[in-house]
PDB file of N, CA and C in Angstrom:
ATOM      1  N   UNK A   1     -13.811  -2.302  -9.465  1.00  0.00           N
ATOM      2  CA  UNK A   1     -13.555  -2.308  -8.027  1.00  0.00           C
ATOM      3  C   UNK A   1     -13.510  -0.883  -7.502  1.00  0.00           C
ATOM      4  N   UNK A   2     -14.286  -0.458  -6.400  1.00  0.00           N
ATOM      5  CA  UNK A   2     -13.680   0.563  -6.043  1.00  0.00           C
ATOM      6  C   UNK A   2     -12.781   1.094  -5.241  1.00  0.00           C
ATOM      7  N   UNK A   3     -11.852   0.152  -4.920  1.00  0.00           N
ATOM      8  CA  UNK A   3     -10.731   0.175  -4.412  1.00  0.00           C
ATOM      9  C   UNK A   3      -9.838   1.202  -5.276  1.00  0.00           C
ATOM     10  N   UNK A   4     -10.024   0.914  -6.386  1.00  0.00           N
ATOM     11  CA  UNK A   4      -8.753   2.026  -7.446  1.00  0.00           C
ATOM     12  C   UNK A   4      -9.377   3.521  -7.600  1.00  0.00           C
ATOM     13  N   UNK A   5     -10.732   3.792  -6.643  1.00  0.00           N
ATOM     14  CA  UNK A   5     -11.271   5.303  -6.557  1.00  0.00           C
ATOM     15  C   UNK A   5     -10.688   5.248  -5.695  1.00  0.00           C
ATOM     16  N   UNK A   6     -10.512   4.696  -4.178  1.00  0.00           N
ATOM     17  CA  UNK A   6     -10.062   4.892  -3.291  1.00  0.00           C
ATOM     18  C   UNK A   6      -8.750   5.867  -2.551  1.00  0.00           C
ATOM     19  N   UNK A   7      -9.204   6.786  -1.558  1.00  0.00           N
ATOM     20  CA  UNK A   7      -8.224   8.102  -1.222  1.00  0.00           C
ATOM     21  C   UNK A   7      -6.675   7.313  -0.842  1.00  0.00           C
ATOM     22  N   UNK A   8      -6.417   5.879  -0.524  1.00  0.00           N
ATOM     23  CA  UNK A   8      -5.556   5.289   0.132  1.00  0.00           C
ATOM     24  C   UNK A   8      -4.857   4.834  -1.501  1.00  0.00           C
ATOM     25  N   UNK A   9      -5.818   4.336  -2.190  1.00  0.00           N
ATOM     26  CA  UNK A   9      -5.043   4.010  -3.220  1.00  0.00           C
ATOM     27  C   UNK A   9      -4.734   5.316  -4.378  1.00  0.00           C
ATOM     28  N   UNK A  10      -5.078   6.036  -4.299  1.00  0.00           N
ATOM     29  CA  UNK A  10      -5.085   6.872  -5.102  1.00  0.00           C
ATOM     30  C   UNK A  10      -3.324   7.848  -4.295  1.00  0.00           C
ATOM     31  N   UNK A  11      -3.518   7.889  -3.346  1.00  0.00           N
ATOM     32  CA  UNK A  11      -2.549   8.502  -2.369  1.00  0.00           C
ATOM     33  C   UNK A  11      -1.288   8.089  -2.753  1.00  0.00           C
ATOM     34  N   UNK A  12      -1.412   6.428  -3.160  1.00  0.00           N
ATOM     35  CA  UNK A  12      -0.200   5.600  -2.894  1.00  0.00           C
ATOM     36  C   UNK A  12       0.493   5.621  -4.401  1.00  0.00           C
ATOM     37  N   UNK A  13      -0.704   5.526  -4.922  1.00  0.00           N
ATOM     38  CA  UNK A  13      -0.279   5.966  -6.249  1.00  0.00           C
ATOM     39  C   UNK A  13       0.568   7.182  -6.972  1.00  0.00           C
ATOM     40  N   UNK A  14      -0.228   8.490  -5.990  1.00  0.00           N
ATOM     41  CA  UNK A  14       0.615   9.913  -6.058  1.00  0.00           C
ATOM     42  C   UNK A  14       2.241   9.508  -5.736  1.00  0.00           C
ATOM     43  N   UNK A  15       2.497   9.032  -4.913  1.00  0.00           N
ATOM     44  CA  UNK A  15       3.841   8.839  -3.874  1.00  0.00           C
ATOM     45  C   UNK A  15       4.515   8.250  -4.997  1.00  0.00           C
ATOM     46  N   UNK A  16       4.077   7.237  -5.492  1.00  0.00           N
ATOM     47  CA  UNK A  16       5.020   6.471  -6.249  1.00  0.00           C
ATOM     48  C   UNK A  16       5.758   6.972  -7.696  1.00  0.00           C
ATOM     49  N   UNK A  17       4.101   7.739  -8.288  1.00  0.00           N
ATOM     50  CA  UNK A  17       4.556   8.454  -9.292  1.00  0.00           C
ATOM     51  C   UNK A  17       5.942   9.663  -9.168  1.00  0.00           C
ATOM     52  N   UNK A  18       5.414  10.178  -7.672  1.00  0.00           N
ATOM     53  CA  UNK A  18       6.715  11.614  -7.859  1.00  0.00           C
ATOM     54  C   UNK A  18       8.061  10.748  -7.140  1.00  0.00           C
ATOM     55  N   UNK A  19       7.986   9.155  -6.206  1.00  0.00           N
ATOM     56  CA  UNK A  19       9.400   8.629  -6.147  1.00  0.00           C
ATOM     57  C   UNK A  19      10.207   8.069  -7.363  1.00  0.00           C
ATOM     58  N   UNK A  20       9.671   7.572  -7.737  1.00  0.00           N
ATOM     59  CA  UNK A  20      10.137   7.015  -9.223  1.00  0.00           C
ATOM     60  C   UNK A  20      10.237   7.568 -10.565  1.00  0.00           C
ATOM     61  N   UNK A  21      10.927   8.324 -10.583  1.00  0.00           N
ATOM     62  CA  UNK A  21      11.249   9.253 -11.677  1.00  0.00           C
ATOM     63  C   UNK A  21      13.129   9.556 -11.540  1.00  0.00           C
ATOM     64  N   UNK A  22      13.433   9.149 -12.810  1.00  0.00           N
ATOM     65  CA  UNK A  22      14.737   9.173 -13.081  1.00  0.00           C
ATOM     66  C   UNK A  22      15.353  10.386 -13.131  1.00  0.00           C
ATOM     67  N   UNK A  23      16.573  10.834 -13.536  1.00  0.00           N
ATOM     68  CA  UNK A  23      17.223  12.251 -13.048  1.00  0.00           C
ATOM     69  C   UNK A  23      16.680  12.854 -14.370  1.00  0.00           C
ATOM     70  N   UNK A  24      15.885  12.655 -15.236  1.00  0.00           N
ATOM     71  CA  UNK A  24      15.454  13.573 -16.171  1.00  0.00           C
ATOM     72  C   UNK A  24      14.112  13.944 -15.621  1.00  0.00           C
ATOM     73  N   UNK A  25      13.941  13.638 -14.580  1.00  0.00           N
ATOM     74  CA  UNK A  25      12.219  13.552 -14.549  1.00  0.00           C
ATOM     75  C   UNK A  25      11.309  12.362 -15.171  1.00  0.00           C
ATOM     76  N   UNK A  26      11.454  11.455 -15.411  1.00  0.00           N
ATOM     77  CA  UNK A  26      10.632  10.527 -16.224  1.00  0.00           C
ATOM     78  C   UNK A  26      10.634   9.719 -15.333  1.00  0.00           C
ATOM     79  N   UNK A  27       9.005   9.002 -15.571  1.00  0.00           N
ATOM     80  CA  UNK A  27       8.565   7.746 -14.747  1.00  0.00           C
ATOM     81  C   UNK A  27       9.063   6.770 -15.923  1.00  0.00           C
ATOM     82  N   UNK A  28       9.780   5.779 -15.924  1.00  0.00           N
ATOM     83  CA  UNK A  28      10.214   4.707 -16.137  1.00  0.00           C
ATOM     84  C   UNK A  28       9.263   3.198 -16.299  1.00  0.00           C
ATOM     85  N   UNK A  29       8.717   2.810 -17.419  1.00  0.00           N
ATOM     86  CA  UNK A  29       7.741   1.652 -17.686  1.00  0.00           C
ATOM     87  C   UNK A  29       8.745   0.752 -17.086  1.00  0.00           C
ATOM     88  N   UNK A  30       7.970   0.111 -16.185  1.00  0.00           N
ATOM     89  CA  UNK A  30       8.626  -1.685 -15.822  1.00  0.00           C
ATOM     90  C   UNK A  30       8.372  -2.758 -16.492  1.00  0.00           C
ATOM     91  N   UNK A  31       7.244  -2.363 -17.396  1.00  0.00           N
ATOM     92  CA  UNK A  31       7.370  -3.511 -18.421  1.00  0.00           C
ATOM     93  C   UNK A  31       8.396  -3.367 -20.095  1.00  0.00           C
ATOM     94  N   UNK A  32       8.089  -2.024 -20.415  1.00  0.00           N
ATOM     95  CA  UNK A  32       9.427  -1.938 -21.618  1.00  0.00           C
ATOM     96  C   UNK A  32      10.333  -1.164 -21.525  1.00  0.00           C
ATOM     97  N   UNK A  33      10.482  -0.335 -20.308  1.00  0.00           N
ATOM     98  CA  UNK A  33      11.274   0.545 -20.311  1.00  0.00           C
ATOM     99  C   UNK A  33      12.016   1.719 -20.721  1.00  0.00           C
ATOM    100  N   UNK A  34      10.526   2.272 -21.489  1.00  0.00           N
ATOM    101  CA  UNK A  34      10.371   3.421 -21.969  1.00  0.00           C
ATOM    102  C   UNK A  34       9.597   4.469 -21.072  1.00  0.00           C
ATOM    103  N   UNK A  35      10.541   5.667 -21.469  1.00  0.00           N
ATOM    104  CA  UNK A  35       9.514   6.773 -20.273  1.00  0.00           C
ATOM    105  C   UNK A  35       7.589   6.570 -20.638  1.00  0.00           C
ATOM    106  N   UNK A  36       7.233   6.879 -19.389  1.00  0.00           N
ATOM    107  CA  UNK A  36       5.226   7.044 -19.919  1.00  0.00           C
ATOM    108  C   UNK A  36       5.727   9.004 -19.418  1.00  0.00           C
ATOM    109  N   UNK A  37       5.085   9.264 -21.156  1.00  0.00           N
ATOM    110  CA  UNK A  37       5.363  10.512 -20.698  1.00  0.00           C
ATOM    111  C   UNK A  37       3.837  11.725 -20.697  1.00  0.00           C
ATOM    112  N   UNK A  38       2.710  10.584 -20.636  1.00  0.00           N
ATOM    113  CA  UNK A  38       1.509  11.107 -20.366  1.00  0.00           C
ATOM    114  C   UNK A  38       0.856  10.877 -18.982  1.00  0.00           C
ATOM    115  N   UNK A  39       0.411  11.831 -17.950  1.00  0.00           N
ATOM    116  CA  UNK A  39       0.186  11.260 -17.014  1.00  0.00           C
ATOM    117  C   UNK A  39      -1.357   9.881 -16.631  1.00  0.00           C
ATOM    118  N   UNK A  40      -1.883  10.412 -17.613  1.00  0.00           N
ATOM    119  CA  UNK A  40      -2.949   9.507 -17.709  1.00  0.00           C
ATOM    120  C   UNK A  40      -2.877   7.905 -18.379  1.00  0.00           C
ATOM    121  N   UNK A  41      -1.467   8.108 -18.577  1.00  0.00           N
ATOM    122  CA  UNK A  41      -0.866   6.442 -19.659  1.00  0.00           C
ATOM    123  C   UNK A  41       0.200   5.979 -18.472  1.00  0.00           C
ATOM    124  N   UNK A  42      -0.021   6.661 -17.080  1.00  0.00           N
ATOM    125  CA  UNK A  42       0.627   5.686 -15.960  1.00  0.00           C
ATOM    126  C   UNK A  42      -0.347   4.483 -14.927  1.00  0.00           C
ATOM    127  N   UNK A  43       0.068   3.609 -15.043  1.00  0.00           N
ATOM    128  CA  UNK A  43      -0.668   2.459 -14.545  1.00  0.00           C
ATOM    129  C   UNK A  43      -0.373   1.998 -13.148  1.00  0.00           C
ATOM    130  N   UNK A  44      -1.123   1.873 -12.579  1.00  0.00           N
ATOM    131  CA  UNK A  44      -0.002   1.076 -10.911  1.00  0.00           C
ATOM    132  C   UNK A  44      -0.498  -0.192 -11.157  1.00  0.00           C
ATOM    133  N   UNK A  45       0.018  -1.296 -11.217  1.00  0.00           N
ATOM    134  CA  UNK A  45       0.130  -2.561 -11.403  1.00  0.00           C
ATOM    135  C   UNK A  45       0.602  -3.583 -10.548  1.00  0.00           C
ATOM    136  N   UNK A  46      -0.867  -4.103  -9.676  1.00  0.00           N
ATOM    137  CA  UNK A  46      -0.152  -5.447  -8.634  1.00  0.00           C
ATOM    138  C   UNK A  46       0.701  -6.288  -9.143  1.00  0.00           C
ATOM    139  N   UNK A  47       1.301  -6.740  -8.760  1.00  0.00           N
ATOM    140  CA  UNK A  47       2.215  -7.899  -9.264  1.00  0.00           C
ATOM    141  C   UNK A  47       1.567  -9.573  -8.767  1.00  0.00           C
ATOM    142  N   UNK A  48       1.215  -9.492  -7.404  1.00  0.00           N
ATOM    143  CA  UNK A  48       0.369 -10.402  -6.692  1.00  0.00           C
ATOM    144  C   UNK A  48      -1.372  -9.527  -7.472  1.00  0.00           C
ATOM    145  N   UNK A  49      -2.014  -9.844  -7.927  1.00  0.00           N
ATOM    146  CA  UNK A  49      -2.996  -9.613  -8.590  1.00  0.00           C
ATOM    147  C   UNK A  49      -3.780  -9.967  -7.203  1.00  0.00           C
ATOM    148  N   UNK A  50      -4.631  -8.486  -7.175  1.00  0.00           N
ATOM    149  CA  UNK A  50      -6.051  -8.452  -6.441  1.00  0.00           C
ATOM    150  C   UNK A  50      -6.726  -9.354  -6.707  1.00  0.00           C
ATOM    151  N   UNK A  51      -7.481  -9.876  -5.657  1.00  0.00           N
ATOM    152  CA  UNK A  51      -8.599 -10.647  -5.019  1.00  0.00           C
ATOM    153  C   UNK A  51      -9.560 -10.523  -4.193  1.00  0.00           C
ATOM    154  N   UNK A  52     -11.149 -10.644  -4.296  1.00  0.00           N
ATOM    155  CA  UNK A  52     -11.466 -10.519  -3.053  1.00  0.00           C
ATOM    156  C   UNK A  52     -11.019 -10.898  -1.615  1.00  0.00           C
ATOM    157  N   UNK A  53     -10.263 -12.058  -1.916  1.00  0.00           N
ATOM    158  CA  UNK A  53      -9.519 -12.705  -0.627  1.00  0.00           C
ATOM    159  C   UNK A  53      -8.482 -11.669  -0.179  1.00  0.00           C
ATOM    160  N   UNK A  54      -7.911 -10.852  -0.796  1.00  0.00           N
ATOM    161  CA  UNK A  54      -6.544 -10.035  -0.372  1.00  0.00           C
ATOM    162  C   UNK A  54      -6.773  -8.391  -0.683  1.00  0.00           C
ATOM    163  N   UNK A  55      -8.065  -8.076  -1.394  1.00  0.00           N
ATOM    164  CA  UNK A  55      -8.098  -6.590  -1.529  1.00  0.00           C
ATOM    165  C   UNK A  55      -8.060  -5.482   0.019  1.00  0.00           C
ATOM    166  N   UNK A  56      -8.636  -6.346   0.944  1.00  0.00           N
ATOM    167  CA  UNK A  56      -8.286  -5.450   1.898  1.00  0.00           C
ATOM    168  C   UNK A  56      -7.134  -5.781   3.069  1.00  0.00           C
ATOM    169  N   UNK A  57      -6.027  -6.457   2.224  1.00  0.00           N
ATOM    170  CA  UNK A  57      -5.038  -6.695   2.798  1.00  0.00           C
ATOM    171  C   UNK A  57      -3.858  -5.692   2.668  1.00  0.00           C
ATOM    172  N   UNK A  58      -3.637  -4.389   3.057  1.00  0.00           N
ATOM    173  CA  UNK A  58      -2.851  -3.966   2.786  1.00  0.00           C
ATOM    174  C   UNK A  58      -1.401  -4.473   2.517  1.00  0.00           C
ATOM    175  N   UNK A  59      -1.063  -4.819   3.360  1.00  0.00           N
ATOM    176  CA  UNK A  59       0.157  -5.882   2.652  1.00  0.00           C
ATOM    177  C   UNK A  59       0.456  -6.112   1.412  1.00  0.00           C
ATOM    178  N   UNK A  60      -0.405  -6.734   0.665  1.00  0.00           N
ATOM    179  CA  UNK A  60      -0.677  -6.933  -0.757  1.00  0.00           C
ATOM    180  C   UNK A  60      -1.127  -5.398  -1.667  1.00  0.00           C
ATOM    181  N   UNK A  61      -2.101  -5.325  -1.349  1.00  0.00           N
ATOM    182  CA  UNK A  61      -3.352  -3.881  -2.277  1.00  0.00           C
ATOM    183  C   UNK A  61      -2.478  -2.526  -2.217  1.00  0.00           C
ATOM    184  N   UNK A  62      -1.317  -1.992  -0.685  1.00  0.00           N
ATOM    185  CA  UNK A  62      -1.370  -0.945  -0.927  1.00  0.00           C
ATOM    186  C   UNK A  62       0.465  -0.919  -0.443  1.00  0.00           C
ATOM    187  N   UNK A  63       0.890  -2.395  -0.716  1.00  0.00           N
ATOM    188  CA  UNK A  63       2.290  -2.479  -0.635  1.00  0.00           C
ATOM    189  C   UNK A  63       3.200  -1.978  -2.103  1.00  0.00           C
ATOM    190  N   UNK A  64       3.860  -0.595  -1.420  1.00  0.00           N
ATOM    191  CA  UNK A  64       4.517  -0.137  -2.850  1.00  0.00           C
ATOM    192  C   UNK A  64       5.635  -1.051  -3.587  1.00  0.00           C
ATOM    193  N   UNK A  65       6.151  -2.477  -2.721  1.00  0.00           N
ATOM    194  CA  UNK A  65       6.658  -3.207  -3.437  1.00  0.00           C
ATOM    195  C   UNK A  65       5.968  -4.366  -4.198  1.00  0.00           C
ATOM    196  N   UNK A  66       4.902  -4.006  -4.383  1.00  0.00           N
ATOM    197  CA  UNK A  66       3.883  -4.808  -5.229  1.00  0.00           C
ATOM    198  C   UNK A  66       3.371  -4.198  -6.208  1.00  0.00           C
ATOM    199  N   UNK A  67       3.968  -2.767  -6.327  1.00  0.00           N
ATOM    200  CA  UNK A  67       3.241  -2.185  -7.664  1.00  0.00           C
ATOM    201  C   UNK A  67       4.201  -1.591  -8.444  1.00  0.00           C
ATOM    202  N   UNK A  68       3.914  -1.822  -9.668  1.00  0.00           N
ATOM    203  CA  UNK A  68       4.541  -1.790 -10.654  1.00  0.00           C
ATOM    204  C   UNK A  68       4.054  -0.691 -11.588  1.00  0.00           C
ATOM    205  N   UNK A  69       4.673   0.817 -11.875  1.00  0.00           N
ATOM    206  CA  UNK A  69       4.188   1.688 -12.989  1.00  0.00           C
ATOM    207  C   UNK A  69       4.467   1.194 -14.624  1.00  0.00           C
ATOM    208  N   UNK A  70       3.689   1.094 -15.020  1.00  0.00           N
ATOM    209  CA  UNK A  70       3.665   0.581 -16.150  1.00  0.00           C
ATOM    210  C   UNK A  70       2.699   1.404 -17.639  1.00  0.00           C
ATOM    211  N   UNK A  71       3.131   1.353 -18.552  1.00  0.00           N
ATOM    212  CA  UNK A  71       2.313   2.484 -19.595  1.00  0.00           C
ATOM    213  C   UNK A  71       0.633   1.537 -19.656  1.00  0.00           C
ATOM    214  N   UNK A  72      -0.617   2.308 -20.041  1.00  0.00           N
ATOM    215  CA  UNK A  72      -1.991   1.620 -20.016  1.00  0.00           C
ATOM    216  C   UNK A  72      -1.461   0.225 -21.198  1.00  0.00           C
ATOM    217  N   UNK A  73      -0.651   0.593 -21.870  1.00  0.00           N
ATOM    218  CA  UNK A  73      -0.939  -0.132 -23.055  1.00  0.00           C
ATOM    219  C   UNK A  73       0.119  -1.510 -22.801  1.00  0.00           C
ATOM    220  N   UNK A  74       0.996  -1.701 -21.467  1.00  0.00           N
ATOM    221  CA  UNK A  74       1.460  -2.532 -21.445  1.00  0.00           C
ATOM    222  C   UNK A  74       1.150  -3.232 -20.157  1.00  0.00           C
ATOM    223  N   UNK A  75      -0.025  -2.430 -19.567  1.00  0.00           N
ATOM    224  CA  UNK A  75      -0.625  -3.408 -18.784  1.00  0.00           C
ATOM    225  C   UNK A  75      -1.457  -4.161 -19.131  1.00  0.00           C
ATOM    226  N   UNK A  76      -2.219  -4.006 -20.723  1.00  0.00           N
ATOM    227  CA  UNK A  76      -3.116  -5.426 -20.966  1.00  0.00           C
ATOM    228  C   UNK A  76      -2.443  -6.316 -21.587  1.00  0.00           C
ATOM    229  N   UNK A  77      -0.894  -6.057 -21.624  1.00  0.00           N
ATOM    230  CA  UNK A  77      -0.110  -7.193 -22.162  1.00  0.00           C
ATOM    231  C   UNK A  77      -0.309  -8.093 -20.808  1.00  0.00           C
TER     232      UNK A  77
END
């Protein structure tokens, strides 16, 4: 999709990474709850899973309470 090149998603993604970080500095996995302490092993993760029906629904696609940082390796769980 190229929605996840996208300057809006990519943007939203920046934001979330530098809000969500605990008082050590660490982004926090929502799926095991271990720091991701590589920046390239951070994931943004719909929770309502993209669709063509809803990708250009912001609401859904670029709502930061719909995404979830998560490590690469526990988003293909």
């Amino acid at each position: 999709m190229g929605f996840y090149q996208s300057k809006p998603w990519i943007n939203l993604l920046n934001v979330l990474k530098n809000e969500r970080v605990n008082s050590a500095g660490e982004i926090i996995c929502e799926y095991c709850g271990k720091p991701i302490t590589k920046k390239y092993d951070c994931i943004g993760h719909h929770k309502i899973p993209l669709t063509e029906s809803n990708i250009n629904n912001a609401e859904i696609s670029l709502n930061p309470d719909n995404i979830a940082l998560v490590h690469h390796v526990c988003h293909n769980h």
